[in-house]
Every structure is written in C-alpha cells, then in structure tokens.
C-alpha atoms as a PDB file:
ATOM      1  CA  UNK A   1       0.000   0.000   0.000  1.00  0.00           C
ATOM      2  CA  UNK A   2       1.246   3.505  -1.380  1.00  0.00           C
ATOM      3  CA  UNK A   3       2.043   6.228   1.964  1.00  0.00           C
ATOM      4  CA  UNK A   4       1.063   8.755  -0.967  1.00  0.00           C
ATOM      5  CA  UNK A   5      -2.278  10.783   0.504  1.00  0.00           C
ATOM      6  CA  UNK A   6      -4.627  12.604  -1.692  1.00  0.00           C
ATOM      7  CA  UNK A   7      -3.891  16.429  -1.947  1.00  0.00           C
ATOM      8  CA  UNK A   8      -7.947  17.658  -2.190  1.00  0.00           C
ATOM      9  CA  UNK A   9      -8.524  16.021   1.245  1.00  0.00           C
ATOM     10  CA  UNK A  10      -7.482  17.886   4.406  1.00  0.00           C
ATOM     11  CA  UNK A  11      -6.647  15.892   7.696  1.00  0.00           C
ATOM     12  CA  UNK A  12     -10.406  14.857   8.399  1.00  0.00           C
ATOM     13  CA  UNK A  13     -10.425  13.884   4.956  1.00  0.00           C
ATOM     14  CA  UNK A  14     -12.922  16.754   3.768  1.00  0.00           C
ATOM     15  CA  UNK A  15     -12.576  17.899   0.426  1.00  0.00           C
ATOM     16  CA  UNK A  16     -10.353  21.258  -0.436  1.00  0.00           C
ATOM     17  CA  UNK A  17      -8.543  23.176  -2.900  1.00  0.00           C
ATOM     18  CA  UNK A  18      -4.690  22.627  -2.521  1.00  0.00           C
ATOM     19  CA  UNK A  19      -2.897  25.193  -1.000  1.00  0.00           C
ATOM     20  CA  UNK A  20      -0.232  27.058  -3.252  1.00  0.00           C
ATOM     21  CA  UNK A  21       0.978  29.415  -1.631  1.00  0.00           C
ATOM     22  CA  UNK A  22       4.210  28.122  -0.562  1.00  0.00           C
ATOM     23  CA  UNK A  23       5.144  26.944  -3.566  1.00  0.00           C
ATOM     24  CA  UNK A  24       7.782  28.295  -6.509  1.00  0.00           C
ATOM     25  CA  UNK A  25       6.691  30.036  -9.460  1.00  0.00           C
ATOM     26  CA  UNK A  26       8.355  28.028 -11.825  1.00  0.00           C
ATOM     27  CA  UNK A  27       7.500  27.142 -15.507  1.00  0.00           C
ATOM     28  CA  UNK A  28       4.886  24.585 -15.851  1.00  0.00           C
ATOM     29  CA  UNK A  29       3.529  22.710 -19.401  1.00  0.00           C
ATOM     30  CA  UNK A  30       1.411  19.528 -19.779  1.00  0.00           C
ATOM     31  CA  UNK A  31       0.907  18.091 -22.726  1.00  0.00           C
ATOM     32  CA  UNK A  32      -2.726  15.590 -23.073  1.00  0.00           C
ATOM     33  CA  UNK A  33      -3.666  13.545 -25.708  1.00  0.00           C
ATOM     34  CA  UNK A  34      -7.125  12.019 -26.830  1.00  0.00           C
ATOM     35  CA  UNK A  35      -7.458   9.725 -29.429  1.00  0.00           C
ATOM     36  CA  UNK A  36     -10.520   9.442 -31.690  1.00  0.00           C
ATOM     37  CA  UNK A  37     -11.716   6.320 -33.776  1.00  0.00           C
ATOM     38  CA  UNK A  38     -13.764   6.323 -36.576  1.00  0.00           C
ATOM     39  CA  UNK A  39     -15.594   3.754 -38.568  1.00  0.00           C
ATOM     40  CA  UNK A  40     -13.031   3.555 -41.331  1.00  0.00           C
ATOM     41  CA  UNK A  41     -15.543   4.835 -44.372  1.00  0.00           C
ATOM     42  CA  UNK A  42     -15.634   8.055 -42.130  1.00  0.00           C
ATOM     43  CA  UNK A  43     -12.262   8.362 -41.744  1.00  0.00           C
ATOM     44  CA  UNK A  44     -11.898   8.058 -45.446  1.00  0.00           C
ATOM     45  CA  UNK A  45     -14.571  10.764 -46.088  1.00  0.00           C
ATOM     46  CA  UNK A  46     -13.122  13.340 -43.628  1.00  0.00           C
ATOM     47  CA  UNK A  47      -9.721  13.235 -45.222  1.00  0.00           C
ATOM     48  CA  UNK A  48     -11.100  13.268 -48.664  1.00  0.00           C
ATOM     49  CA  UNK A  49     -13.400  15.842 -48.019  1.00  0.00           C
ATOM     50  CA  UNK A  50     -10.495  17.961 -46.582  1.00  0.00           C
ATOM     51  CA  UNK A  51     -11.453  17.502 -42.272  1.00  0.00           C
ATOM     52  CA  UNK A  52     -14.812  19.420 -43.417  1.00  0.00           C
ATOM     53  CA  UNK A  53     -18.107  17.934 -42.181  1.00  0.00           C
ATOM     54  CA  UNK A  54     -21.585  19.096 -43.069  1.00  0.00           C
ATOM     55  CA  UNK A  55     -21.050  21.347 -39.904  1.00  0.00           C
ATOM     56  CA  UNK A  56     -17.821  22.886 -41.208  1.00  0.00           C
ATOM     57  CA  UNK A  57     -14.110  23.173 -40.562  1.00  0.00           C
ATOM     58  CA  UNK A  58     -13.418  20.142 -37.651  1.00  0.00           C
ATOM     59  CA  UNK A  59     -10.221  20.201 -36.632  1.00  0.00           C
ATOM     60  CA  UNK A  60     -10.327  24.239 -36.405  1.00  0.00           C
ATOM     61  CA  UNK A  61     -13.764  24.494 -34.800  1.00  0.00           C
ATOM     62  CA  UNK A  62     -12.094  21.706 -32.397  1.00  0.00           C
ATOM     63  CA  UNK A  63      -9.038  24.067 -32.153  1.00  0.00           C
ATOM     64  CA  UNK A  64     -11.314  27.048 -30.554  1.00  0.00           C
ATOM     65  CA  UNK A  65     -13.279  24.763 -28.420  1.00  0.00           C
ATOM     66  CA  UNK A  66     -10.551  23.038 -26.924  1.00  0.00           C
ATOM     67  CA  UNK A  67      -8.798  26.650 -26.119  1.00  0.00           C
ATOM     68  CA  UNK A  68     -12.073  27.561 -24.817  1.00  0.00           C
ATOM     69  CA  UNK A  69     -12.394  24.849 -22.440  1.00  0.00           C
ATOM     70  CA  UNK A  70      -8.580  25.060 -20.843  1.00  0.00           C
ATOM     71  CA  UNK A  71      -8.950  28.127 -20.292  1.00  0.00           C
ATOM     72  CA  UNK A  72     -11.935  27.877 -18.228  1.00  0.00           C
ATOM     73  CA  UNK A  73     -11.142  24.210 -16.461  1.00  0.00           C
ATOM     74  CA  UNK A  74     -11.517  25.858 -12.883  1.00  0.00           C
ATOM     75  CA  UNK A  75     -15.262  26.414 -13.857  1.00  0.00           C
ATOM     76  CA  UNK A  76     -16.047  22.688 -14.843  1.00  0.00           C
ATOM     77  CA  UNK A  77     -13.112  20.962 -12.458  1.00  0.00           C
ATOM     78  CA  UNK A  78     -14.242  21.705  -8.364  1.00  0.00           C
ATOM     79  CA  UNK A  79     -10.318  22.382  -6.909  1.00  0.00           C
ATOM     80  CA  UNK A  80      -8.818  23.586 -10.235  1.00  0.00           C
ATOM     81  CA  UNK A  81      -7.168  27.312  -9.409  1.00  0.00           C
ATOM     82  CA  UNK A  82      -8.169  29.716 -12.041  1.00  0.00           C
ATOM     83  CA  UNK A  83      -5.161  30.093 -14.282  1.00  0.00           C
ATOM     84  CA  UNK A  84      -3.625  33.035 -16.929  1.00  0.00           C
ATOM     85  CA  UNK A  85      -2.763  30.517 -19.575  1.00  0.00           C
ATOM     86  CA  UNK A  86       0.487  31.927 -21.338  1.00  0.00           C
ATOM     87  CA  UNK A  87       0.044  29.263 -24.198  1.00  0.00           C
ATOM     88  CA  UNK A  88      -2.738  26.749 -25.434  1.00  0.00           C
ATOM     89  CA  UNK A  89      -1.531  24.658 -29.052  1.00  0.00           C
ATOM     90  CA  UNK A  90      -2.883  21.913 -30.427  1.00  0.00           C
ATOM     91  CA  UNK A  91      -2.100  18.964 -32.674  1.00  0.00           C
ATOM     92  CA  UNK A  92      -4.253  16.870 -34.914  1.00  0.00           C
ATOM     93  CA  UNK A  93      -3.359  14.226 -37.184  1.00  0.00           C
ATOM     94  CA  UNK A  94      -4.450  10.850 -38.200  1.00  0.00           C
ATOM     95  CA  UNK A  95      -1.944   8.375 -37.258  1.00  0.00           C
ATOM     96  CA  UNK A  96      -3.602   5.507 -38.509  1.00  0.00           C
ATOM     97  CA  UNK A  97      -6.240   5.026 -41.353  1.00  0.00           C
ATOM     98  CA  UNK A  98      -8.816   5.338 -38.817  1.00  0.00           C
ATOM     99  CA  UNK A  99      -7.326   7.120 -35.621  1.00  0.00           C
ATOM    100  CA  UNK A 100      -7.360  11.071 -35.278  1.00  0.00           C
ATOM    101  CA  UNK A 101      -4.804  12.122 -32.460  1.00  0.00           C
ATOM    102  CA  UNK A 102      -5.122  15.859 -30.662  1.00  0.00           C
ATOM    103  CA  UNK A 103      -2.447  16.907 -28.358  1.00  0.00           C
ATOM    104  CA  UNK A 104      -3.347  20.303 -26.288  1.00  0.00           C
ATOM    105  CA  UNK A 105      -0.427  21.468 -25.116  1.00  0.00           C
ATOM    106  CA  UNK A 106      -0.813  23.984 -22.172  1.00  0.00           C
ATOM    107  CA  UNK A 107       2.065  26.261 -20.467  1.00  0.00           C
ATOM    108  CA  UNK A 108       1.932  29.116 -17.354  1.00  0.00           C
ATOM    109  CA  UNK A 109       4.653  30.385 -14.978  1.00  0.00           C
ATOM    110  CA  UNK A 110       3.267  29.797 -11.957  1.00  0.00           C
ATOM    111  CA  UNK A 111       2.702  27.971  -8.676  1.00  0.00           C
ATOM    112  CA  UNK A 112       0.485  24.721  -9.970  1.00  0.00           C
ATOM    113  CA  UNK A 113       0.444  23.065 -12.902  1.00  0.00           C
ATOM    114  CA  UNK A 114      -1.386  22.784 -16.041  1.00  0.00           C
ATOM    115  CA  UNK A 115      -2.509  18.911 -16.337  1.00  0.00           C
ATOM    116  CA  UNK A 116      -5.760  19.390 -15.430  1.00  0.00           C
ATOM    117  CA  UNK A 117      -6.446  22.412 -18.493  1.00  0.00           C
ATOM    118  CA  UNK A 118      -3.901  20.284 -21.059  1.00  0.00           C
ATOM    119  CA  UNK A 119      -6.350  17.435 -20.219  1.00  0.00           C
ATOM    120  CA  UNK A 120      -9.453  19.622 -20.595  1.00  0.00           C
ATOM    121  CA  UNK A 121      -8.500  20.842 -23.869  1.00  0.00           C
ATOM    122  CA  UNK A 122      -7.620  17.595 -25.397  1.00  0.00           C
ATOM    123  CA  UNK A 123     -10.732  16.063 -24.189  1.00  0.00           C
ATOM    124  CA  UNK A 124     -13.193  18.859 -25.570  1.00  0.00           C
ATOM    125  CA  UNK A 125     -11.638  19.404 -28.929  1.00  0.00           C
ATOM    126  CA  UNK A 126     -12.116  15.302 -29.439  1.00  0.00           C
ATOM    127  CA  UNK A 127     -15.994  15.705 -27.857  1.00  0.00           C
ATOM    128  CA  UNK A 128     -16.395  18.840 -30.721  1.00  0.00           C
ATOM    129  CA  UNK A 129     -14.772  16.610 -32.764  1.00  0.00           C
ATOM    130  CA  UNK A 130     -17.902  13.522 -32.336  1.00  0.00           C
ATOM    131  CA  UNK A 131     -19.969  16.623 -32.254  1.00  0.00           C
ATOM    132  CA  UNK A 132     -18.873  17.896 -36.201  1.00  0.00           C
ATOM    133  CA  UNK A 133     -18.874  14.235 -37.705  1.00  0.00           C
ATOM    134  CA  UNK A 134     -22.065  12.261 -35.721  1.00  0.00           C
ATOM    135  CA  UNK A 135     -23.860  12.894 -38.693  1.00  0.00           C
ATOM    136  CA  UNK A 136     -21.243  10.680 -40.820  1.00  0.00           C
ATOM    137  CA  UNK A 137     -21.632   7.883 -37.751  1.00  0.00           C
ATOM    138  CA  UNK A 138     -22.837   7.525 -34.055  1.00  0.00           C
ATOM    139  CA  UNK A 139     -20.098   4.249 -34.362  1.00  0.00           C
ATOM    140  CA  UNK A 140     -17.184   7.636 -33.698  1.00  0.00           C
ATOM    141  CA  UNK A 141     -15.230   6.360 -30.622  1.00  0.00           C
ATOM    142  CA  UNK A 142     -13.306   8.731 -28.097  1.00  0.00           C
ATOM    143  CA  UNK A 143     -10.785   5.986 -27.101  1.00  0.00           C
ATOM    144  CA  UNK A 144      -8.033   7.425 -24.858  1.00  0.00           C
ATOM    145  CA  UNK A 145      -7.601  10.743 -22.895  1.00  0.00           C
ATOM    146  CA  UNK A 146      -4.278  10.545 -20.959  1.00  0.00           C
ATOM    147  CA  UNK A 147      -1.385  13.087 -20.082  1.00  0.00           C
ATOM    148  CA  UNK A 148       1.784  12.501 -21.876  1.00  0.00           C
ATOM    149  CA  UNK A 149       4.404  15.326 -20.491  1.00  0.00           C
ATOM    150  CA  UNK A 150       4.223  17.584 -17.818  1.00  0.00           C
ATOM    151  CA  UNK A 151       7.133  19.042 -16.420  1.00  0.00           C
ATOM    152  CA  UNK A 152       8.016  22.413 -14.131  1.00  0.00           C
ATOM    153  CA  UNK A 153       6.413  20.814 -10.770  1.00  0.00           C
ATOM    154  CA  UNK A 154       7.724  18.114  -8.245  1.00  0.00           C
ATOM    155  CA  UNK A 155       7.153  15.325 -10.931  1.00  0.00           C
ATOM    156  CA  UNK A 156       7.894  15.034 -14.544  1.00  0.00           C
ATOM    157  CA  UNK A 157       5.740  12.578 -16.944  1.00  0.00           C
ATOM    158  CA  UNK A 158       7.610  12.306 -19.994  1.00  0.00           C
ATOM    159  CA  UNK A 159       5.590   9.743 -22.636  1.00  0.00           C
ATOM    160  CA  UNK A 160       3.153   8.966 -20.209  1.00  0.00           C
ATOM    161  CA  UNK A 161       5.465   7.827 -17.834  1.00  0.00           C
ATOM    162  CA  UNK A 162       6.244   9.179 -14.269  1.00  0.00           C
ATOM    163  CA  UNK A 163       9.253  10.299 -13.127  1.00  0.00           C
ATOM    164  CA  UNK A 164      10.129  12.081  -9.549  1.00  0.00           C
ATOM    165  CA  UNK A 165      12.481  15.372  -9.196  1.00  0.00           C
ATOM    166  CA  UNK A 166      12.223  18.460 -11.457  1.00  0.00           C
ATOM    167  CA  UNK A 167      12.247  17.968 -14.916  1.00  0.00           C
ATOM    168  CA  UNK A 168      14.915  19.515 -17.187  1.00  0.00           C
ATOM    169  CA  UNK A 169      13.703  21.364 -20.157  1.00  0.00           C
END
C-alpha cells in the first residue's frame, strides 16, 4: 500500500482546494492527448473531403473549443485554481487510417500546474470533434484521454510515464 495521501482532502479527509501558496513560481507545461476512432468509411470521407463535415471546418472548430475549455477548467473541475494561460496549441493528425490524435499542449509560470487544463483541452476538442462528424456515424469512438508530459512541478511525466524530481527542459 502507497504512503502517498490525496492532496484535495485535508486531515479529516474533507474535500479542499490545494494550498499554493508556498510553492515556486516556476515554468509549468502539460501536454494531453485524446485519441478518436472512426468507422473507417468516415475516416476516409473526412480526409477526402479535406477535415470538413456538413457542420464545417473540424479540426479548427475543435481548435477554438478546446482553447475555450482550458482556459476555463476551474469552472467545470471543483479544486482547479483559475489560471492566466500563457500558451494553449494543439495537434491533430491521423496516425492511422482510422485514428485522429489531438495533443493540447498547455504552459503558465506559476505555482500549480497545467494537467488538469492540457487534459481539458484535449478532451473537448475530441468531444467537438464527435460533435462535427455524428452525422457521418454515431459508431465515432473517443478511445483514450491521458497526459503525456508535464514538467516544471515536483514530478515530470515524460511519454506517459512518471518520473520524480524536477524535470529539465
């Protein structure tokens, strides 16, 4: 059993937004990734069809809503801290015939980190994502949300691995 404790729960194990205040500014990024499937004649039709669907441009409208969304994680996630994002990209490309990957990266200079928005993002540019092609196919399948790097706090995840200690960059 792990001596590791939960950091929203306070000694009598109520629920509570992490204190920050002792900790360094330092620079902080997270990089999430979400994977979408599609049936593979859908896949096929958004790629020849140039990422359009009937409800326009998919991978930009994604773009916009999944800057929207990490920016505004502390409204939807309880014990988030509203953040001054200093930089939200994203990635999107197939990397199979029927697989669509988005990466959100997410960076700040401050005293928490960004998992929680890079996570955020990722997640509600694939849900816009569904949104723009379930008229191609309800069979669209958001398969994996996960963070791949974060770095600029006490641990580093580097390829979706942990690691302890600060991270170089």
């Amino acid at each position: 059993m792990t001596s590791k404790k939960l950091s929203h729960l306070d000694a009598s194990n109520s629920p509570r937004m992490v204190d920050v205040g002792a900790k360094a500014v330092t620079a902080r990024v997270a990089v999430a990734e979400a994977v979408v499937r599609f049936p593979a004649a859908v896949a096929k039709a958004l790629r020849d069809g140039g990422l359009r669907s009937p409800k326009g441009p998919v991978i930009d409208t994604a773009v916009i809503a999944g800057t929207m969304a990490a920016k505004r994680t502390h409204e939807l996630i309880p014990f988030c801290h509203p953040l001054a994002i200093e930089r939200c990209k994203f990635a999107a490309k197939f990397t199979s015939d029927t697989e669509l990957s988005i990466r959100c990266e997410v960076a700040i200079t401050h005293k928490t980190g960004v998992e929680m928005e890079a996570l955020t993002g990722a997640s509600v540019a694939a849900l816009t994502v569904y949104d723009m092609c379930k008229a191609l196919s309800h069979e669209i399948v958001i398969a994996e949300v996960r963070l791949m790097e974060k770095s600029g706090g006490k641990r580093h995840v580097s390829g979706g691995k942990l690691a302890q200690g600060r991270a170089q960059r």
